[in-house]
Protein backbone atom coordinates (compact mmCIF):
# COMPACT_ATOMS: atom_id res chain seq x y z
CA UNK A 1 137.73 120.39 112.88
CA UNK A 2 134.63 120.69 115.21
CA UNK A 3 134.26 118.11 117.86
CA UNK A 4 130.91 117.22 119.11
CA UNK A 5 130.78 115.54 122.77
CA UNK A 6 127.71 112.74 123.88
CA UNK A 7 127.51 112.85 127.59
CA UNK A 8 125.70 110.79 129.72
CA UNK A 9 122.66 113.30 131.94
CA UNK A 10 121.54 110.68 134.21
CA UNK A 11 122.10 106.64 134.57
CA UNK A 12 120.23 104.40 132.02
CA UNK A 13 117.35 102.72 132.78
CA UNK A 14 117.56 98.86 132.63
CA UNK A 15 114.95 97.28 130.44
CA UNK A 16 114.48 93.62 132.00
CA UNK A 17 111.45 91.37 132.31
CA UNK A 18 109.66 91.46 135.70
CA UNK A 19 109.00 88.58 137.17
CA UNK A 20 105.67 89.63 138.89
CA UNK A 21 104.00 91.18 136.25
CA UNK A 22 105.49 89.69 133.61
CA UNK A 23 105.96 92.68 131.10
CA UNK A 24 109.30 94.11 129.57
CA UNK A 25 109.47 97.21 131.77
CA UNK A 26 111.87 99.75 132.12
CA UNK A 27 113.66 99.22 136.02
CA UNK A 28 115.47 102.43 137.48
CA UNK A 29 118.59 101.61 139.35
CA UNK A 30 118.37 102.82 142.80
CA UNK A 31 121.76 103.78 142.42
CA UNK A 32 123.16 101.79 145.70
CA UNK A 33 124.49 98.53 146.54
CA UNK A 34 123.71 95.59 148.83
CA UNK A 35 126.89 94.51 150.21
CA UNK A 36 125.92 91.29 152.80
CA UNK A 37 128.70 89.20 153.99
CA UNK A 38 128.63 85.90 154.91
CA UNK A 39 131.64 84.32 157.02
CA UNK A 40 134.13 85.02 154.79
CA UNK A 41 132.61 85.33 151.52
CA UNK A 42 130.86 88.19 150.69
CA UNK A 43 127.91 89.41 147.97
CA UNK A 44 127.20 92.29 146.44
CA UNK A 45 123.77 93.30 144.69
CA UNK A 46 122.66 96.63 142.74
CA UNK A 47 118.80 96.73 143.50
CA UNK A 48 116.40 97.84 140.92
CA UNK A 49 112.85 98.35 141.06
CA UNK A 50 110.00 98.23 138.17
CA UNK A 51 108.66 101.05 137.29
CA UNK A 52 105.26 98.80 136.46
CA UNK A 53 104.36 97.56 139.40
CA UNK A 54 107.42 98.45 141.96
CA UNK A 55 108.67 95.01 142.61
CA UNK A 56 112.58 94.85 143.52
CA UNK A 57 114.62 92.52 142.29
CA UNK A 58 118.72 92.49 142.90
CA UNK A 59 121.26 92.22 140.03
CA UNK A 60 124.34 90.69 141.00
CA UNK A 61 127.34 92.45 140.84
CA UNK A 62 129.41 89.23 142.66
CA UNK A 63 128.78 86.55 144.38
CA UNK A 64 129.98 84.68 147.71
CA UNK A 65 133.72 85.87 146.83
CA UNK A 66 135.89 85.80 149.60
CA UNK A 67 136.62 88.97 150.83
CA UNK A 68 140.25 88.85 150.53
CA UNK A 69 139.99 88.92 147.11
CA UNK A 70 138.53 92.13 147.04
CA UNK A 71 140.74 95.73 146.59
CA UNK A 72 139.47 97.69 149.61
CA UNK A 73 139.30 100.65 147.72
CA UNK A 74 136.78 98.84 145.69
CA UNK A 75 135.25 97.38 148.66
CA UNK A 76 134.49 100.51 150.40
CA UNK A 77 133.32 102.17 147.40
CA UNK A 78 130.50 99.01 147.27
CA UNK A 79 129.86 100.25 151.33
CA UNK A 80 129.63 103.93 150.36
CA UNK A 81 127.54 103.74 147.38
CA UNK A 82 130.24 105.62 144.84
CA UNK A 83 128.26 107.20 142.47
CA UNK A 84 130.79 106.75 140.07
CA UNK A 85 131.32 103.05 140.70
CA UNK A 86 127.52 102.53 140.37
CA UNK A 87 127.85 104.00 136.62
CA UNK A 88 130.96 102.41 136.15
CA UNK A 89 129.12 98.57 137.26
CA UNK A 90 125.46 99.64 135.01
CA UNK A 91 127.89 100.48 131.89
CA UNK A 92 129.45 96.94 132.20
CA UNK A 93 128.51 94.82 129.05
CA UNK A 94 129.55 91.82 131.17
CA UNK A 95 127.11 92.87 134.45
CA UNK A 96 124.33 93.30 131.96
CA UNK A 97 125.18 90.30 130.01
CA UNK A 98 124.92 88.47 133.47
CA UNK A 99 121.76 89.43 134.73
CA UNK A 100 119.89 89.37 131.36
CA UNK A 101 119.34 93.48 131.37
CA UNK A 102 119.77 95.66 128.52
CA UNK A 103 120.21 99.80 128.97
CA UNK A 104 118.15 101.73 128.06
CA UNK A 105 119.22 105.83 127.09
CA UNK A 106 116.14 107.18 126.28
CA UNK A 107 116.57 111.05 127.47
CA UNK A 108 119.96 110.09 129.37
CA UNK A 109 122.16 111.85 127.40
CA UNK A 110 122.74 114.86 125.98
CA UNK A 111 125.15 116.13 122.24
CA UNK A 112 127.00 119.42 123.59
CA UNK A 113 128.18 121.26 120.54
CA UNK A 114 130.20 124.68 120.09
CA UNK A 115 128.34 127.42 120.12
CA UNK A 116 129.88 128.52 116.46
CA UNK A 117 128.44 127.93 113.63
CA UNK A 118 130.72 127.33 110.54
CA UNK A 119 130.37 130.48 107.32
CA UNK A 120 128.83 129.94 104.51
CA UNK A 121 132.58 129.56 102.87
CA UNK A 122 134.26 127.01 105.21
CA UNK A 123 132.74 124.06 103.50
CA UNK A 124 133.63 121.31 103.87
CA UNK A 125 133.21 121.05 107.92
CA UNK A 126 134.87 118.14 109.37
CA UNK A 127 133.12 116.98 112.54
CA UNK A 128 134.29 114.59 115.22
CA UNK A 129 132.05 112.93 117.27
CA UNK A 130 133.36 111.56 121.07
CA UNK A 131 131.45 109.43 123.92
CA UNK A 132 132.10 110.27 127.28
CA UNK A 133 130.33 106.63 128.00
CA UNK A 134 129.44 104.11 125.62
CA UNK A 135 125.60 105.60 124.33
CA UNK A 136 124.60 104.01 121.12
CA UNK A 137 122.81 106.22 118.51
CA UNK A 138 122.62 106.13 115.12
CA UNK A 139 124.52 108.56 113.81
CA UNK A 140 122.19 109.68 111.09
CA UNK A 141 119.64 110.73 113.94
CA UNK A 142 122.52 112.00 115.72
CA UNK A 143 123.76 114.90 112.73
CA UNK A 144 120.39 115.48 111.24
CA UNK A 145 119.18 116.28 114.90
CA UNK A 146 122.52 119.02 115.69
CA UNK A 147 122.34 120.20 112.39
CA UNK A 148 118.36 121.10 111.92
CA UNK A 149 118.45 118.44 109.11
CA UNK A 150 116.30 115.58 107.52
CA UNK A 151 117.75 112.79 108.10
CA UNK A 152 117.34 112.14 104.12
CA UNK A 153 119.08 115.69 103.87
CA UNK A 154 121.87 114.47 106.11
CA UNK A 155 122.42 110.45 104.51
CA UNK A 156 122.94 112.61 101.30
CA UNK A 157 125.21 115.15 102.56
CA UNK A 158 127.12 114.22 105.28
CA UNK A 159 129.99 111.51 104.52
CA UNK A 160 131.10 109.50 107.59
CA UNK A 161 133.58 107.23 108.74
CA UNK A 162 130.70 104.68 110.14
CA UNK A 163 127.64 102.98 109.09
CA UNK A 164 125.44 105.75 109.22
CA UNK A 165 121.82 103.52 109.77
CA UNK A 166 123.79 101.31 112.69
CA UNK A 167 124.06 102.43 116.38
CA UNK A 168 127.56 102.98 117.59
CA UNK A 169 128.30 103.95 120.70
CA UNK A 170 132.56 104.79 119.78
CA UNK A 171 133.45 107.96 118.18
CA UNK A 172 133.64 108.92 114.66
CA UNK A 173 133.84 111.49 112.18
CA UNK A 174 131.84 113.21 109.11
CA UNK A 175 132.12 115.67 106.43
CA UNK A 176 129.78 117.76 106.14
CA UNK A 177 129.22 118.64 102.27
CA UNK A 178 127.96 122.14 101.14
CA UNK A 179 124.31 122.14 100.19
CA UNK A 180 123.78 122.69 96.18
């Protein structure tokens, strides 16, 4: 069995609507946080700016918790910027679900797939697909794009363990079927 790996190049973009110019614009994270404290409670932001006409706006990440509450690893990740734990915050359905922002992975990730090409005679070749982080494609696009296919080519013969027309961002696995 092959296995095909989908890894993230660079952070999304987050597709949100500006308030200033009012359009549905793609914002790039700057990729740092605004910690500000407050007595004892304490905020943190991720700022993101519009690539239409530059405005900044903050996405929450929390909001006037006290800081006790807070693990200080995680706390001095949010001082030091942790690249990591800026990914880790963008890729969180609930973070995006909270400030109204959807992702978008237009040329932010990448298919890596062995160099080796199955013979003529291994056919069947079984395929599995894995995510490093959660990037929905459709997995028709996906195949017909590694494999030099149509995607008409590939719907007819490639069987797979997934709706083939639906993005999915969890791994899966195909058959490839011998053309006749």
């Amino acid at each position: 069995m092959l296995r095909w790996v989908v890894r993230r190049t660079r952070l999304p973009l987050l597709s949100a609507r500006c308030t200033d110019c009012l359009s549905e614009s793609a914002t790039a994270g700057e990729g740092r946080f605004r910690v500000n404290a407050n007595g004892k409670l304490l905020s943190v932001w991720l700022p993101a700016r519009c690539t239409d006409c530059d405005r900044t706006t903050k996405l929450t990440v929390h909001e006037r918790v006290p800081v006790r509450s807070f693990d200080p690893v995680l706390l001095d990740g949010y001082r030091a910027n942790d690249p990591e734990l800026v990914a880790s915050t963008l890729l969180d359905p609930l973070f995006a679900r909270r400030n109204r922002v959807t992702l978008d992975w237009t040329g932010a990730w990448r298919l890596h797939v062995p160099p080796a090409r199955p013979a003529d005679e291994a056919w069947p070749v079984r395929v599995q697909v894995v995510f490093d982080d959660p990037v929905p494609v459709r997995p028709d696009r996906l195949i017909a794009r590694a494999l030099g296919l149509s995607r008409n080519e590939a719907l007819r013969r490639i069987k797979c363990d997934v709706p083939m027309r639906r993005p999915t961002a969890t791994g899966f696995t195909f058959t490839v079927m011998p053309a006749d």
